[in-house]
N, C-alpha and C. Protein backbone atom coordinates (compact mmCIF):
# COMPACT_ATOMS: atom_id res chain seq x y z
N UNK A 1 0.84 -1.17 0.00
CA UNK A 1 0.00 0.00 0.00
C UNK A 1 0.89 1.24 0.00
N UNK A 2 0.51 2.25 -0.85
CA UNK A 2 1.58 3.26 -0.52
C UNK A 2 0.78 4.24 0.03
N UNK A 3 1.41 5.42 0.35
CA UNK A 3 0.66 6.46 1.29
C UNK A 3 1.31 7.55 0.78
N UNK A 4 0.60 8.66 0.75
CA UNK A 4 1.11 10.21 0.10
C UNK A 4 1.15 11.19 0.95
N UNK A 5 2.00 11.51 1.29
CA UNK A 5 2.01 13.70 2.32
C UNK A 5 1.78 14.53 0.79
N UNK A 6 1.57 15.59 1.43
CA UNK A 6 1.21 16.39 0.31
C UNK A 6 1.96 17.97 1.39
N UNK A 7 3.08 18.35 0.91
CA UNK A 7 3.63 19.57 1.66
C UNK A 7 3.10 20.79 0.81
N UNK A 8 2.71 21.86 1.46
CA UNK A 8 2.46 23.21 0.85
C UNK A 8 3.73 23.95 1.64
N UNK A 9 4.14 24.45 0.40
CA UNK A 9 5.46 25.44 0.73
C UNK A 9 5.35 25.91 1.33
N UNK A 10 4.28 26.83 1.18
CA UNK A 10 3.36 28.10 1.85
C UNK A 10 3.32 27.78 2.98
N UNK A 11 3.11 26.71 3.72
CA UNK A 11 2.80 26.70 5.03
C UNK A 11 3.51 25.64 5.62
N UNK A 12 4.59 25.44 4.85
CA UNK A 12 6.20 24.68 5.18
C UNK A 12 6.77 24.37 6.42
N UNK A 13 6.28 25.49 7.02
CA UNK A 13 6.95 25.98 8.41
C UNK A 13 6.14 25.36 10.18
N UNK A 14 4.83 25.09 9.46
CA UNK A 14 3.63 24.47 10.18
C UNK A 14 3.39 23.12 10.58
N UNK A 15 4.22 22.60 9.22
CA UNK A 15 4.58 21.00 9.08
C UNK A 15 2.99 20.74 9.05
N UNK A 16 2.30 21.51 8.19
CA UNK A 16 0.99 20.98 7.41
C UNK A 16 1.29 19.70 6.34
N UNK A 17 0.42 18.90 6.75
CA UNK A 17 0.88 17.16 6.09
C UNK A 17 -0.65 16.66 6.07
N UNK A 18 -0.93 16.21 4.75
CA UNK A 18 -2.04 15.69 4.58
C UNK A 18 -1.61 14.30 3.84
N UNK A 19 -2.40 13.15 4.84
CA UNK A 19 -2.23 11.89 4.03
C UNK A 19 -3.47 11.57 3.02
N UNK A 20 -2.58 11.33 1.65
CA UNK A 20 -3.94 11.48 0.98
C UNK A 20 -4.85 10.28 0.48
N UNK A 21 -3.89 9.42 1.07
CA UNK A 21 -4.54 7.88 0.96
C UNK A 21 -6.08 7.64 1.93
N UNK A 22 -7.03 8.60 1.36
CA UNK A 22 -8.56 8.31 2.33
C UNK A 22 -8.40 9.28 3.89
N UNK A 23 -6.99 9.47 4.08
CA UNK A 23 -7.44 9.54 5.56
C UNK A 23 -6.60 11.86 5.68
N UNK A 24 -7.19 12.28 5.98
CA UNK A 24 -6.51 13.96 6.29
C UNK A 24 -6.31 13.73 7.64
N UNK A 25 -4.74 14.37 7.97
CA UNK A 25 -4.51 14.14 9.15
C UNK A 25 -3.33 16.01 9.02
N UNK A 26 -4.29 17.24 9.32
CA UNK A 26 -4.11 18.32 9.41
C UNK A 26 -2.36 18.49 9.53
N UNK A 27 -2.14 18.40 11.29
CA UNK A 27 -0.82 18.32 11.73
C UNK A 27 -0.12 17.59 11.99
N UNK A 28 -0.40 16.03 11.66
CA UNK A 28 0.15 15.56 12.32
C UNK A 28 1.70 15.79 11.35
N UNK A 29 2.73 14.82 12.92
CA UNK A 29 4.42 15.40 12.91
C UNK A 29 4.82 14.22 11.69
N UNK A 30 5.87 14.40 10.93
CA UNK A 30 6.86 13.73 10.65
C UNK A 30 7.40 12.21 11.77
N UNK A 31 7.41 13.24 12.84
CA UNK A 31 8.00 12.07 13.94
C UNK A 31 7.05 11.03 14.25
N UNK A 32 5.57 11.60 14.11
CA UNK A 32 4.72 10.94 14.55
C UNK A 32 4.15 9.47 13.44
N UNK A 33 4.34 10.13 12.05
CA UNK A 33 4.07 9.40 10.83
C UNK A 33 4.86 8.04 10.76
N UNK A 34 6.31 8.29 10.59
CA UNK A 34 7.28 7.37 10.47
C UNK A 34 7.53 6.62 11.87
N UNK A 35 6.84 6.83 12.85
CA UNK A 35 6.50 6.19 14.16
C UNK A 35 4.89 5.02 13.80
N UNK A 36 4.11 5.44 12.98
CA UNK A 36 3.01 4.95 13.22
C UNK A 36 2.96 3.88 12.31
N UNK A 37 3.85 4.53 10.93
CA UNK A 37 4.10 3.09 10.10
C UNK A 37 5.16 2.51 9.81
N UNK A 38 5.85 2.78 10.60
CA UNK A 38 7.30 1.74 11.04
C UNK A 38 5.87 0.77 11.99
N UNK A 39 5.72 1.04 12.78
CA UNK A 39 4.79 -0.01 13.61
C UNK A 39 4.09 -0.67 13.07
N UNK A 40 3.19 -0.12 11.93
CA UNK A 40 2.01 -0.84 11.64
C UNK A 40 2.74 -1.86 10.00
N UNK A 41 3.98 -1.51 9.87
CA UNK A 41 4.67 -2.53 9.53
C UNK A 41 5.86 -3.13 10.25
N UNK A 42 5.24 -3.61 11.18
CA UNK A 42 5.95 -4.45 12.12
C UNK A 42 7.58 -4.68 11.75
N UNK A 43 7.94 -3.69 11.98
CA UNK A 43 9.31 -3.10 11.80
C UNK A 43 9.74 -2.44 13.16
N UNK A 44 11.30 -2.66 13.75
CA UNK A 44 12.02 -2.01 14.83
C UNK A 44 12.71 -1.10 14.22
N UNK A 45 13.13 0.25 14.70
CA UNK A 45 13.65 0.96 14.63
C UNK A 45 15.08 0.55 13.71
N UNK A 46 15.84 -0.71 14.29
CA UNK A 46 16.93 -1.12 13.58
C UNK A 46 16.70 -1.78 12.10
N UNK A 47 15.50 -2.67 12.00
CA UNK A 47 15.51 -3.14 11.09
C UNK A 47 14.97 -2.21 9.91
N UNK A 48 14.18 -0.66 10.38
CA UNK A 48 13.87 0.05 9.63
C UNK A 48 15.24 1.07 8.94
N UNK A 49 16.10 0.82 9.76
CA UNK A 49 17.34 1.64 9.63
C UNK A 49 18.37 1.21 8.43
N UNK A 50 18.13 -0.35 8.96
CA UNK A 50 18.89 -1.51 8.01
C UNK A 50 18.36 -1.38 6.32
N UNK A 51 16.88 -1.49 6.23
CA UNK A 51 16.28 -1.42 5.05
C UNK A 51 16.74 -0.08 4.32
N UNK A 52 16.80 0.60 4.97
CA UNK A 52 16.44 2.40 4.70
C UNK A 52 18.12 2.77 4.14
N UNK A 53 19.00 2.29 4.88
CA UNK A 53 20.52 2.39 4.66
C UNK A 53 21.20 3.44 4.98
N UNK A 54 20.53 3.34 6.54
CA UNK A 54 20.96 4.63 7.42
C UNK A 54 21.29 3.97 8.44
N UNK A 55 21.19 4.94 9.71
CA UNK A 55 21.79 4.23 11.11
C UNK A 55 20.82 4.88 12.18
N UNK A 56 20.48 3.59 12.71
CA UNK A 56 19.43 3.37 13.96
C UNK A 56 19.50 4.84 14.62
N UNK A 57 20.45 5.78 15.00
CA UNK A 57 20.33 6.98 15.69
C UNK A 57 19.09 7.96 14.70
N UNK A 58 19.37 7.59 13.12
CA UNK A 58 18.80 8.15 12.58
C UNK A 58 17.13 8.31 12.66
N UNK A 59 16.80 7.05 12.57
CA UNK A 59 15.13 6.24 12.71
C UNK A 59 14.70 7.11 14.39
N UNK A 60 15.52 6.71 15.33
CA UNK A 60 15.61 7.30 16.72
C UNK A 60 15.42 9.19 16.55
N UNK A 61 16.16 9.73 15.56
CA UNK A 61 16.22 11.00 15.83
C UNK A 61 14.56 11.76 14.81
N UNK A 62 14.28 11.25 14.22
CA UNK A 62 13.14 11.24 13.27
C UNK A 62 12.22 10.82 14.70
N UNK A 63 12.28 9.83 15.02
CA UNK A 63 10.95 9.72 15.38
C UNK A 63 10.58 10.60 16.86
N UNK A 64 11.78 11.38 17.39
CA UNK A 64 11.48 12.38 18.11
C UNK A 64 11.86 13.91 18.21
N UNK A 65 11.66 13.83 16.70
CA UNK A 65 11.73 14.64 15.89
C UNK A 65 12.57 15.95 16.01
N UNK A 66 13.45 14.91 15.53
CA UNK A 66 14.76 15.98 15.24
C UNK A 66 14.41 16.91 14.21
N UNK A 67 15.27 17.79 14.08
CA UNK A 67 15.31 19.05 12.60
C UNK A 67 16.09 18.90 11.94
N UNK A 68 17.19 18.09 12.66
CA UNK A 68 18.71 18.14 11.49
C UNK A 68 18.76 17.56 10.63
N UNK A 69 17.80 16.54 10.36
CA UNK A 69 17.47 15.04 9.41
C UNK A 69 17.34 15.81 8.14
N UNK A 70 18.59 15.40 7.47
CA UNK A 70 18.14 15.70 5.92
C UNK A 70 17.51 14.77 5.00
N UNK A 71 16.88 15.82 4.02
CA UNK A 71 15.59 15.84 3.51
C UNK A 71 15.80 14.18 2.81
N UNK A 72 17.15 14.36 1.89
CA UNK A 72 17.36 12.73 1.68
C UNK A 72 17.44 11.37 2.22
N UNK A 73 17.90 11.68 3.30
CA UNK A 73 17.92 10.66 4.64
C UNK A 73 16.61 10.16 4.72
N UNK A 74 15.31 11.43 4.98
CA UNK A 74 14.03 11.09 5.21
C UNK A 74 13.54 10.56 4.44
N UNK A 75 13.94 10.76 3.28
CA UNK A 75 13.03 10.30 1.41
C UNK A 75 13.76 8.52 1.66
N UNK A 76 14.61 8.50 1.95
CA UNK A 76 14.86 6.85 1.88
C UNK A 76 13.94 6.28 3.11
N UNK A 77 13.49 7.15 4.23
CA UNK A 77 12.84 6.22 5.13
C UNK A 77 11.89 5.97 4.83
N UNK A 78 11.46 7.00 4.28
CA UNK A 78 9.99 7.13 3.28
C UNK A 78 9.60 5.97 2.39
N UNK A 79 10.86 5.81 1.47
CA UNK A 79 10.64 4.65 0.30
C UNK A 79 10.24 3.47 0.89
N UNK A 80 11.04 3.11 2.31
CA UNK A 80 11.03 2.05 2.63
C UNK A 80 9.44 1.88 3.55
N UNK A 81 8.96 2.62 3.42
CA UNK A 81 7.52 2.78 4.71
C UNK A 81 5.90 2.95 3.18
N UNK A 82 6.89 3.03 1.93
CA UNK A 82 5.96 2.96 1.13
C UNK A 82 5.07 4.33 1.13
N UNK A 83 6.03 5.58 1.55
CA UNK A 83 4.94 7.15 1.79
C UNK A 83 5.96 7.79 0.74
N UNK A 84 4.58 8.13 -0.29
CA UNK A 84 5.53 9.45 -1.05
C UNK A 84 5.34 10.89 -0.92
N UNK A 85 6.23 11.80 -1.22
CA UNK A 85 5.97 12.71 -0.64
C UNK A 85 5.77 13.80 -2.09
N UNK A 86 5.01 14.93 -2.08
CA UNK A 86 4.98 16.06 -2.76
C UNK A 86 4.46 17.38 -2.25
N UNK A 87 5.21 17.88 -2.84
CA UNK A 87 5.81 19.47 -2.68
C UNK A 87 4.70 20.40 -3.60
N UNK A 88 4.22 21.44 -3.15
CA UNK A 88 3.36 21.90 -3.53
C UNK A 88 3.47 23.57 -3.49
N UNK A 89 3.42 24.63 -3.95
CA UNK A 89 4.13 26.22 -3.93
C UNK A 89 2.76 26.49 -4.11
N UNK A 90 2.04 28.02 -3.54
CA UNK A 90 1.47 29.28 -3.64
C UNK A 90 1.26 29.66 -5.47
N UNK A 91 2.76 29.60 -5.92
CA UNK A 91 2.72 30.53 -6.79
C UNK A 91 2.67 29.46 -8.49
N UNK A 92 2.07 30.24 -9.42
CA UNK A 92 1.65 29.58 -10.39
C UNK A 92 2.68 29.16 -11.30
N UNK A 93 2.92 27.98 -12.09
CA UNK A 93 3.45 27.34 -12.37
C UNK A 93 3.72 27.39 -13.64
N UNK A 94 4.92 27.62 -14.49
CA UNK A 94 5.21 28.18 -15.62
C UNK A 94 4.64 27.19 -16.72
N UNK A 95 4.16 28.07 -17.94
CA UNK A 95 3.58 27.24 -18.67
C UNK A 95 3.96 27.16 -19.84
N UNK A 96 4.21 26.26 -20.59
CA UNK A 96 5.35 25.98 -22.20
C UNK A 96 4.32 26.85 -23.17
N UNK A 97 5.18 27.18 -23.34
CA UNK A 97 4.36 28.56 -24.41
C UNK A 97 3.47 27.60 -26.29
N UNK A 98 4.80 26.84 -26.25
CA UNK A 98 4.24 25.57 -27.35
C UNK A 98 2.95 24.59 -26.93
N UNK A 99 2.00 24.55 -26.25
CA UNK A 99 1.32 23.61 -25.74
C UNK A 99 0.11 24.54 -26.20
């Protein structure tokens, strides 16, 4: 099953996250997400670390939600938890003049 966040730039800062697989979940955290389905795929912190091809402090610092976690680090924990993520801007989106 995969699962989607949907980030608005615009409100980047709020850690506004909508899962768009059926379910809106306003605020919930980063820390809280990759906590709920590391679990509900019966996965430990290490073995999520192992898959992901990071290191257990990492899975640990995410899930109590660190800031320093870069963005790539997170996109591999992501792959492995089956959540994709997209990025979404305010401002309108350039358009091919040939189309």
């Amino acid at each position: 099953m995969k699962y989607s966040l949907s980030f608005s730039l615009f409100y980047c800062y709020n850690s506004k996250i909508q899962l768009i697989h059926g379910i809106y979940m306003p605020t919930l955290e980063i820390a809280n997400l990759v906590h709920y389905y590391r679990k509900q795929s019966g996965l430990s912190q290490q073995e999520l670390a192992r898959l992901a091809g990071v290191g257990k402090t990492v899975i640990y610092d995410i899930e109590k939600g660190k800031e320093s976690v870069r963005l790539n680090t997170l996109l591999k924990v992501f792959d492995v938890l089956n959540i994709q993520m997209k990025f979404e801007t305010p401002f309108p989106q350039a358009t091919d003049k040939n189309s």
